[in-house]
PDB file of N, CA and C in Angstrom:
ATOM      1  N   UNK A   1       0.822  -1.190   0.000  1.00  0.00           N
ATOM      2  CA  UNK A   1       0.000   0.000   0.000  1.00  0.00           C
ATOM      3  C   UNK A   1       0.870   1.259   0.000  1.00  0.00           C
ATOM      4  N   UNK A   2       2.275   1.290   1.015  1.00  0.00           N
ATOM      5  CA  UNK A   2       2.728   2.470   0.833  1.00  0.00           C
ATOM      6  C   UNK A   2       3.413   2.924  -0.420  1.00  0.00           C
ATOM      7  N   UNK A   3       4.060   1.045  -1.127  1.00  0.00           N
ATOM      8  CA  UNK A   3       4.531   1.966  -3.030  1.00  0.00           C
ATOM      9  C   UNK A   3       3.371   2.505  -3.315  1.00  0.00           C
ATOM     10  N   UNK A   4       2.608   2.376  -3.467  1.00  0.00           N
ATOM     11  CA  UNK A   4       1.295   2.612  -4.397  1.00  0.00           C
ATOM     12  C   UNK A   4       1.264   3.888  -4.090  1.00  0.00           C
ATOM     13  N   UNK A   5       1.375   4.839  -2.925  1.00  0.00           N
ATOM     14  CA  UNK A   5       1.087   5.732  -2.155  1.00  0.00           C
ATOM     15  C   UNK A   5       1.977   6.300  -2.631  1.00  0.00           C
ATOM     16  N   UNK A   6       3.016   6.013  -2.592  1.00  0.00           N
ATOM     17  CA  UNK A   6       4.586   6.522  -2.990  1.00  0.00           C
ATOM     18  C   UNK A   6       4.836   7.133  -4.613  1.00  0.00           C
ATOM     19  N   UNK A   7       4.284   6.126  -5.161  1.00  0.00           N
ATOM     20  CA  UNK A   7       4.395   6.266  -6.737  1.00  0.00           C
ATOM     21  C   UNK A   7       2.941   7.596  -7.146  1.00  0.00           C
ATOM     22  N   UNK A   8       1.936   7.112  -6.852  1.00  0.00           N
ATOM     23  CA  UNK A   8       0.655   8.917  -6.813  1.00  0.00           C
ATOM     24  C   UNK A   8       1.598   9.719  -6.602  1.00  0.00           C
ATOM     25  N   UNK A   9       2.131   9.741  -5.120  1.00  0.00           N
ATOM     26  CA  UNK A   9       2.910  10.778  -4.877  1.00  0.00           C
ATOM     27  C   UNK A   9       3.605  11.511  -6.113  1.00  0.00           C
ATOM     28  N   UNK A  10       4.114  10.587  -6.431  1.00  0.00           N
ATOM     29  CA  UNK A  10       5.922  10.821  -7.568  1.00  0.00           C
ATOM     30  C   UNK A  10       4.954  11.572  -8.672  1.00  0.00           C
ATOM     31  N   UNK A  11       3.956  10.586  -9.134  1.00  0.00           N
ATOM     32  CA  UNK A  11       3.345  11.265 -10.259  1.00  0.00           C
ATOM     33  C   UNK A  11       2.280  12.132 -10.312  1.00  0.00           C
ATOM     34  N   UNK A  12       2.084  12.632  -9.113  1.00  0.00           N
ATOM     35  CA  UNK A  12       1.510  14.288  -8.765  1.00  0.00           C
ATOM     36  C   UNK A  12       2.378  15.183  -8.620  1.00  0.00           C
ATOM     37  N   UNK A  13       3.628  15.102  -8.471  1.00  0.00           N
ATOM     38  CA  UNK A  13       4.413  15.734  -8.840  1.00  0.00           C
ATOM     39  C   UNK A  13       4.683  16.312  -9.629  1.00  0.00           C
ATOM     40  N   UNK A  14       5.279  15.184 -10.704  1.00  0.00           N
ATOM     41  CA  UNK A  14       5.196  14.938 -11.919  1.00  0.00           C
ATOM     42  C   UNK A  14       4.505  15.920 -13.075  1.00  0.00           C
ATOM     43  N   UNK A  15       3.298  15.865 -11.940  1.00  0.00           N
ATOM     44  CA  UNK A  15       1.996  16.986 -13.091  1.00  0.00           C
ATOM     45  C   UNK A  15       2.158  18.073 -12.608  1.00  0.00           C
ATOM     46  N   UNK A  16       2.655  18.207 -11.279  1.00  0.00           N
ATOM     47  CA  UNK A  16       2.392  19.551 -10.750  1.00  0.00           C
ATOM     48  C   UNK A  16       3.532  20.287 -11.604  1.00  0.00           C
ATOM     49  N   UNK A  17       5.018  19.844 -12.042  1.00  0.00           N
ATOM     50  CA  UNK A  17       5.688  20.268 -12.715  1.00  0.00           C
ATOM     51  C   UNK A  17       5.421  20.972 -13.904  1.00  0.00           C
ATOM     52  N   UNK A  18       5.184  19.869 -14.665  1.00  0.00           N
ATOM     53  CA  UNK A  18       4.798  19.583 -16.353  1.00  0.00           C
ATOM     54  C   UNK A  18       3.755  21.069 -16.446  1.00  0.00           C
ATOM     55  N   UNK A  19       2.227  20.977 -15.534  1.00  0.00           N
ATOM     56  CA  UNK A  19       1.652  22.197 -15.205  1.00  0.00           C
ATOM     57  C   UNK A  19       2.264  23.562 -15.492  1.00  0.00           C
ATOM     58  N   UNK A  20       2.697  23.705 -14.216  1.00  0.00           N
ATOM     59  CA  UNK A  20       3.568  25.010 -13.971  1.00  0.00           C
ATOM     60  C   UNK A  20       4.371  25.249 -15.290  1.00  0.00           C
ATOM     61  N   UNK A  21       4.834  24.264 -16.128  1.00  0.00           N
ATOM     62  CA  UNK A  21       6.096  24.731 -16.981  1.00  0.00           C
ATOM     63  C   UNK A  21       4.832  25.205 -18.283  1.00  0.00           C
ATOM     64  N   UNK A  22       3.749  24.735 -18.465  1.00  0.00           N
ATOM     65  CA  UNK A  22       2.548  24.667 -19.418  1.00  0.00           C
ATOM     66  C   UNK A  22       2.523  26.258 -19.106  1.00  0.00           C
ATOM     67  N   UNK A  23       2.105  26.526 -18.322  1.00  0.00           N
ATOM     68  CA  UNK A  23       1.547  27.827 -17.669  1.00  0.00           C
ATOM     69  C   UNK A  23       2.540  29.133 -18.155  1.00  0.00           C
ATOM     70  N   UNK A  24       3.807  28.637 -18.227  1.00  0.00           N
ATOM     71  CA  UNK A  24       4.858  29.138 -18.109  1.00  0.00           C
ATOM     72  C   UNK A  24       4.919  29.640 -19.567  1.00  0.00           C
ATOM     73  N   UNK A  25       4.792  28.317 -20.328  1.00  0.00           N
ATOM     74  CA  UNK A  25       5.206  28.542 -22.239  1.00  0.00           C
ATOM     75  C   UNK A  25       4.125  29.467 -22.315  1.00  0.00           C
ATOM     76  N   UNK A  26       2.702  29.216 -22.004  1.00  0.00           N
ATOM     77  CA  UNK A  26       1.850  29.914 -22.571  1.00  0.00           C
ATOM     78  C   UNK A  26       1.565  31.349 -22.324  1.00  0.00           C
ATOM     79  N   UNK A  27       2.211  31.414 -21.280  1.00  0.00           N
ATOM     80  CA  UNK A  27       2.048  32.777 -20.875  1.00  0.00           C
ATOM     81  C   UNK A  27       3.378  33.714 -21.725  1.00  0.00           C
ATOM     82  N   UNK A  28       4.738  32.818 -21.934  1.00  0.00           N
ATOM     83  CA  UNK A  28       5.225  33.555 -22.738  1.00  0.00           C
ATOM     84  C   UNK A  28       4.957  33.974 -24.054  1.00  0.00           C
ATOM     85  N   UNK A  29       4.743  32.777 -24.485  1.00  0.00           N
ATOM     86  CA  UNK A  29       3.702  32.867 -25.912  1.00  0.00           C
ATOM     87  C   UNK A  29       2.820  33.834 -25.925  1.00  0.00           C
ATOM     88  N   UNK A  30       1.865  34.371 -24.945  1.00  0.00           N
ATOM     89  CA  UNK A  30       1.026  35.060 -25.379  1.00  0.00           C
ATOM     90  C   UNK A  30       1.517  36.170 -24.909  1.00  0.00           C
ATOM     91  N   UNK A  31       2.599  36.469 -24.567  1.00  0.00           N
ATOM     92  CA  UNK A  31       3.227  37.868 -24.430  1.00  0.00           C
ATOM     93  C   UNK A  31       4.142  37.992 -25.654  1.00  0.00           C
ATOM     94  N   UNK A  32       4.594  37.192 -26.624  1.00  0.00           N
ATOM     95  CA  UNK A  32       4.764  37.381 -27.995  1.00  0.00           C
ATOM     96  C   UNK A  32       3.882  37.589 -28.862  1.00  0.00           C
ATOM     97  N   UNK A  33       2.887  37.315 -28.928  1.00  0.00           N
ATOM     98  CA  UNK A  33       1.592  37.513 -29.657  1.00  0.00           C
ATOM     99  C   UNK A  33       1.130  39.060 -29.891  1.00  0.00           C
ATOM    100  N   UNK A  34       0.736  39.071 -31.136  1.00  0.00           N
ATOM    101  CA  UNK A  34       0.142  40.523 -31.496  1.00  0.00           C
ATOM    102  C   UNK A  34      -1.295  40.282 -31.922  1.00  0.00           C
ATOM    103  N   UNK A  35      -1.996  41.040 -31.518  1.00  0.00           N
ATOM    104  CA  UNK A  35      -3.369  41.323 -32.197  1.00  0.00           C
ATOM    105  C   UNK A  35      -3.836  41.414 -33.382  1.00  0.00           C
ATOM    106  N   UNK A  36      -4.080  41.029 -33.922  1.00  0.00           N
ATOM    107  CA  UNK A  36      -4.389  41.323 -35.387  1.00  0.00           C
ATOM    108  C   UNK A  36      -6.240  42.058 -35.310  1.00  0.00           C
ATOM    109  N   UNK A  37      -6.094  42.936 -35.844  1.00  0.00           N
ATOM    110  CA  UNK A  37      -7.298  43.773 -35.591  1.00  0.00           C
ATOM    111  C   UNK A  37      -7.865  43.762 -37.186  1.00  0.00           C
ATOM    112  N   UNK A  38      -7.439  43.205 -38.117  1.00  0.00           N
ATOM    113  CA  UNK A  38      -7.906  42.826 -39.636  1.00  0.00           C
ATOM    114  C   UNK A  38      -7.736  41.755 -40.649  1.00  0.00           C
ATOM    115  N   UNK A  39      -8.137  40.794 -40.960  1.00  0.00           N
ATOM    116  CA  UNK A  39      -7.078  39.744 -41.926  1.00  0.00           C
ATOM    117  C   UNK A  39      -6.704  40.012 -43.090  1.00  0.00           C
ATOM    118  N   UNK A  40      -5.580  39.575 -43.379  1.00  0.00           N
ATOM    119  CA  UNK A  40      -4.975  40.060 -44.580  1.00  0.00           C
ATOM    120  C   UNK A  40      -5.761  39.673 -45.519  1.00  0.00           C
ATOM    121  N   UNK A  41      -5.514  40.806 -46.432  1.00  0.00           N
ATOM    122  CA  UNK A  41      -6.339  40.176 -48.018  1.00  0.00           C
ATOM    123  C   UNK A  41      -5.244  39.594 -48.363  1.00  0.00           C
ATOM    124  N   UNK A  42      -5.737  38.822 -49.832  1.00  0.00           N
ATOM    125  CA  UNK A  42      -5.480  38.010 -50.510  1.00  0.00           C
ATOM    126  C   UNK A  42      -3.707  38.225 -51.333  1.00  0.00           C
ATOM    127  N   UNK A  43      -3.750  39.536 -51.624  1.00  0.00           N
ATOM    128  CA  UNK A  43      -2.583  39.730 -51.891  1.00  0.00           C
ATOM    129  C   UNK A  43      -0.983  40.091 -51.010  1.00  0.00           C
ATOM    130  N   UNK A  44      -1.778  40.370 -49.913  1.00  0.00           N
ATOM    131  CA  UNK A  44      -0.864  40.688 -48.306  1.00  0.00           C
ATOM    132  C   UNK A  44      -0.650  38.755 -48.037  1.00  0.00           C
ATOM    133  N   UNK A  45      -1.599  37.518 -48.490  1.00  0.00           N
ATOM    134  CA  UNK A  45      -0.665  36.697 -47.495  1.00  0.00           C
ATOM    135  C   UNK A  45      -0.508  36.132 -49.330  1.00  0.00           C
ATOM    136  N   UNK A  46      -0.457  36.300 -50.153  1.00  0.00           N
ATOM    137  CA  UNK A  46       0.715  35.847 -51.697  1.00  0.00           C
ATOM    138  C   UNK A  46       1.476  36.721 -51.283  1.00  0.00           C
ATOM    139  N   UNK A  47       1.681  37.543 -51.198  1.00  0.00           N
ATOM    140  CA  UNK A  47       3.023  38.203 -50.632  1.00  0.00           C
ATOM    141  C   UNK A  47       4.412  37.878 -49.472  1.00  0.00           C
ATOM    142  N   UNK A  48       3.507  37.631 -48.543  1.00  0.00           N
ATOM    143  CA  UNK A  48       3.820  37.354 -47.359  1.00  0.00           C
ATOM    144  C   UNK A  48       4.834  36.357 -47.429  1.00  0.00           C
ATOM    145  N   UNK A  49       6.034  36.801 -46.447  1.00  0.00           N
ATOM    146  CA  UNK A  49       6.954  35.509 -45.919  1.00  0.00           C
ATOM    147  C   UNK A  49       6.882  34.651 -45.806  1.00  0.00           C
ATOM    148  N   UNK A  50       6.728  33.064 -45.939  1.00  0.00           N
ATOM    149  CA  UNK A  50       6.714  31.717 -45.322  1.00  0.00           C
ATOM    150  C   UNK A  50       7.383  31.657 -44.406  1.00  0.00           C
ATOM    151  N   UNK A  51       6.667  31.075 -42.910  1.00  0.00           N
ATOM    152  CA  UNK A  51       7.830  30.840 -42.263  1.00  0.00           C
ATOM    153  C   UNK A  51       7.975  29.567 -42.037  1.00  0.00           C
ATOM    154  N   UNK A  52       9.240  29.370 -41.466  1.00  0.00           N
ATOM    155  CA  UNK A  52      10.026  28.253 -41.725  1.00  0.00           C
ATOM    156  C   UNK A  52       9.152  26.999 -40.863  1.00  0.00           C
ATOM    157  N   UNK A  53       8.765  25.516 -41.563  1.00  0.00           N
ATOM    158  CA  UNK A  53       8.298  24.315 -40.592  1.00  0.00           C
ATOM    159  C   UNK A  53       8.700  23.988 -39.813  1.00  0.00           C
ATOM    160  N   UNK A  54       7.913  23.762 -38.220  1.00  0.00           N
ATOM    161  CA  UNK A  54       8.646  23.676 -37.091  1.00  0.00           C
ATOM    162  C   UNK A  54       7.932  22.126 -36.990  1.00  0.00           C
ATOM    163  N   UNK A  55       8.500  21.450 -36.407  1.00  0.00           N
ATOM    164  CA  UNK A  55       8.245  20.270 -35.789  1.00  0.00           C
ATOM    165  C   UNK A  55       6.338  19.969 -35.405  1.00  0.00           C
ATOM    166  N   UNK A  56       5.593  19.181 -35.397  1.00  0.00           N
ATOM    167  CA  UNK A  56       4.289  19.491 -34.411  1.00  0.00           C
ATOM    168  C   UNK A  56       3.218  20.421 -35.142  1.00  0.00           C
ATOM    169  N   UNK A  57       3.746  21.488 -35.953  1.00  0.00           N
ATOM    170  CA  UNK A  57       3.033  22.707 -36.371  1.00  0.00           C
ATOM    171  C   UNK A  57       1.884  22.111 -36.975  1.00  0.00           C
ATOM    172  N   UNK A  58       0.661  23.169 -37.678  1.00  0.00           N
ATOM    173  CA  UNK A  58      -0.304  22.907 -38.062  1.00  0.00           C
ATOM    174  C   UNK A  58      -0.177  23.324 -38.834  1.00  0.00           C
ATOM    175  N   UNK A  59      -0.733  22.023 -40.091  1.00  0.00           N
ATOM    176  CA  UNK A  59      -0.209  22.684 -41.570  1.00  0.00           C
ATOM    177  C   UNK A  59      -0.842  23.889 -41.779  1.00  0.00           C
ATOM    178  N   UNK A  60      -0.407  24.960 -42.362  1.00  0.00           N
ATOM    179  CA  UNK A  60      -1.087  26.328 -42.943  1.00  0.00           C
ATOM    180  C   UNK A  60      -2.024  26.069 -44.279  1.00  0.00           C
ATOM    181  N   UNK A  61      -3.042  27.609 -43.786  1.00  0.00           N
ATOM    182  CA  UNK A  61      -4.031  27.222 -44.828  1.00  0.00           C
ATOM    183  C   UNK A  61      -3.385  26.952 -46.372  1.00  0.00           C
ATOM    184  N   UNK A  62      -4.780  26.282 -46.841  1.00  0.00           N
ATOM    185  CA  UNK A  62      -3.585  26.548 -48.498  1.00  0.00           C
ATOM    186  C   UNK A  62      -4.326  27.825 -49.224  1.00  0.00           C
ATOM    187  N   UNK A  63      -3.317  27.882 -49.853  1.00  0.00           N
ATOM    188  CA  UNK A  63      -3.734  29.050 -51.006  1.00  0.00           C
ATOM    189  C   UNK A  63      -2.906  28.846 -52.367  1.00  0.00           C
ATOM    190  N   UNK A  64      -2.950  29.087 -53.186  1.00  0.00           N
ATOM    191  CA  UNK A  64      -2.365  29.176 -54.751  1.00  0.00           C
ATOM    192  C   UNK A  64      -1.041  29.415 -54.564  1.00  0.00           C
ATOM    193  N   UNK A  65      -0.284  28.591 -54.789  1.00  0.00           N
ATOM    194  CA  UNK A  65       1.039  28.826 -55.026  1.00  0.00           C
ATOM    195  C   UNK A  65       2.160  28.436 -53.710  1.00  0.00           C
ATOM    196  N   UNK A  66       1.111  27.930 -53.337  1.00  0.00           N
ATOM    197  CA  UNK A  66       1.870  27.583 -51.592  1.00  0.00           C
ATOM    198  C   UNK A  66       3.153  26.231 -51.825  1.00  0.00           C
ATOM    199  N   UNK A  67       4.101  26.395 -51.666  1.00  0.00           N
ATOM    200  CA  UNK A  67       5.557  24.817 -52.003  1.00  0.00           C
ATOM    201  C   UNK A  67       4.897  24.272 -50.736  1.00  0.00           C
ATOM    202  N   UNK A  68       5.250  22.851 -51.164  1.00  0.00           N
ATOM    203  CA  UNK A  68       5.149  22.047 -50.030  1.00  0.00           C
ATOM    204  C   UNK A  68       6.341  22.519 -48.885  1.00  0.00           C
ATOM    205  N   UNK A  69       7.092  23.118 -49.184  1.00  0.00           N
ATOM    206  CA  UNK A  69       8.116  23.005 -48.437  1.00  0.00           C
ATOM    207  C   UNK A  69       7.697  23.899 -47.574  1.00  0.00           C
ATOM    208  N   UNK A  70       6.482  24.095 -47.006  1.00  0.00           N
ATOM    209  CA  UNK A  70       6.074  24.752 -46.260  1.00  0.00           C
ATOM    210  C   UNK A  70       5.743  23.953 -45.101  1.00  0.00           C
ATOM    211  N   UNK A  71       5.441  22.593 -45.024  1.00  0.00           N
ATOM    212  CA  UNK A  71       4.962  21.877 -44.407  1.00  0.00           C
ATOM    213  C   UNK A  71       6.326  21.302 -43.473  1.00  0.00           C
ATOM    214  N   UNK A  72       6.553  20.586 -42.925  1.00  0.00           N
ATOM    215  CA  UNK A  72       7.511  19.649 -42.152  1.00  0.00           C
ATOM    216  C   UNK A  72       7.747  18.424 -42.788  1.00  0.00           C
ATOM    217  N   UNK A  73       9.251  17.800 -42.861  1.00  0.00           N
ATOM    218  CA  UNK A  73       9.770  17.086 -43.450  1.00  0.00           C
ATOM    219  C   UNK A  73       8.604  15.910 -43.128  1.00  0.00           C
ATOM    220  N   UNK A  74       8.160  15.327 -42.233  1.00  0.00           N
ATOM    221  CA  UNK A  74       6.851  14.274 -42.136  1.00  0.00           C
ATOM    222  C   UNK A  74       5.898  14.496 -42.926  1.00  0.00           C
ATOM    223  N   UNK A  75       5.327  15.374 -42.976  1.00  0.00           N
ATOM    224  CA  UNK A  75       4.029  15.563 -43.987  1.00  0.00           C
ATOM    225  C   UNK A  75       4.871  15.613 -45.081  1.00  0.00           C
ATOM    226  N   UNK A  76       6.442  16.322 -45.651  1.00  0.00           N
ATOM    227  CA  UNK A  76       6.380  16.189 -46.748  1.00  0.00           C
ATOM    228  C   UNK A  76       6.583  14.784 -47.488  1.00  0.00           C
ATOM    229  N   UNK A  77       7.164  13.563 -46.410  1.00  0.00           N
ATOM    230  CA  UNK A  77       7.657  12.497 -46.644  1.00  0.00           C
ATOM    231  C   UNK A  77       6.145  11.784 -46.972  1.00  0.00           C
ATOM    232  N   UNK A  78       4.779  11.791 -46.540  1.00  0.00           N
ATOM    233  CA  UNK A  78       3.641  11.334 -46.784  1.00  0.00           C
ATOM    234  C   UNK A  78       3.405  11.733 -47.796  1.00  0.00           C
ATOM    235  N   UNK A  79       3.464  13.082 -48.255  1.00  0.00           N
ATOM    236  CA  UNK A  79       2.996  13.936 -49.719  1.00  0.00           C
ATOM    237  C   UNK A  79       3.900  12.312 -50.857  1.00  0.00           C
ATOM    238  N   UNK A  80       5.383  12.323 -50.749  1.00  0.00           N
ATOM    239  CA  UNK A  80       6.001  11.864 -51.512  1.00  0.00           C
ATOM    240  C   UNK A  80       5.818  10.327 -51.286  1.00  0.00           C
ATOM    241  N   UNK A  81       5.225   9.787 -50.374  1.00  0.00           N
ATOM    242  CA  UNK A  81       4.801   8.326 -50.677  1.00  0.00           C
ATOM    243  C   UNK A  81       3.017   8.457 -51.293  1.00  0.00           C
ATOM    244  N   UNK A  82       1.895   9.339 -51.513  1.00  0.00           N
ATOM    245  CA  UNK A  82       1.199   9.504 -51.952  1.00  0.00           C
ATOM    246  C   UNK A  82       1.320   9.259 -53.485  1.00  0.00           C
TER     247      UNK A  82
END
């Protein structure tokens, strides 16, 4: 009974960590964040920078002219067994 007790313990911990560090990213994150008070038209995001695929990300909308190489080497490796 007391491992059992022992191990909850460890892994309330565990969360209480993981938590706090959650709390932590997001709050920095959203102190990087800007408002966007309009969406771009059509020619502001054909224009627009690509930025670079990060790991995890969510593929971006599509639009005309978009390279795959926008996506992350995983999705692009599925595109190329398709």
């Amino acid at each position: 009974m007391a491992e059992v007790l022992e191990a909850a313990e460890i892994e309330l911990d565990r969360r209480v960590i993981a938590r706090e560090e959650l709390v932590e990213a997001l709050a920095a994150s959203a102190a990087g964040t800007t408002a966007v008070t309009e969406p771009p038209t059509e020619s502001e995001q054909a224009t627009a920078p690509l930025p670079a695929p990060v790991p995890g990300s969510v593929v971006p909308p599509w639009r005309d002219g978009l390279p795959v190489t926008v996506l992350t080497q995983d999705y692009q490796r599925i595109l190329d067994m398709l």
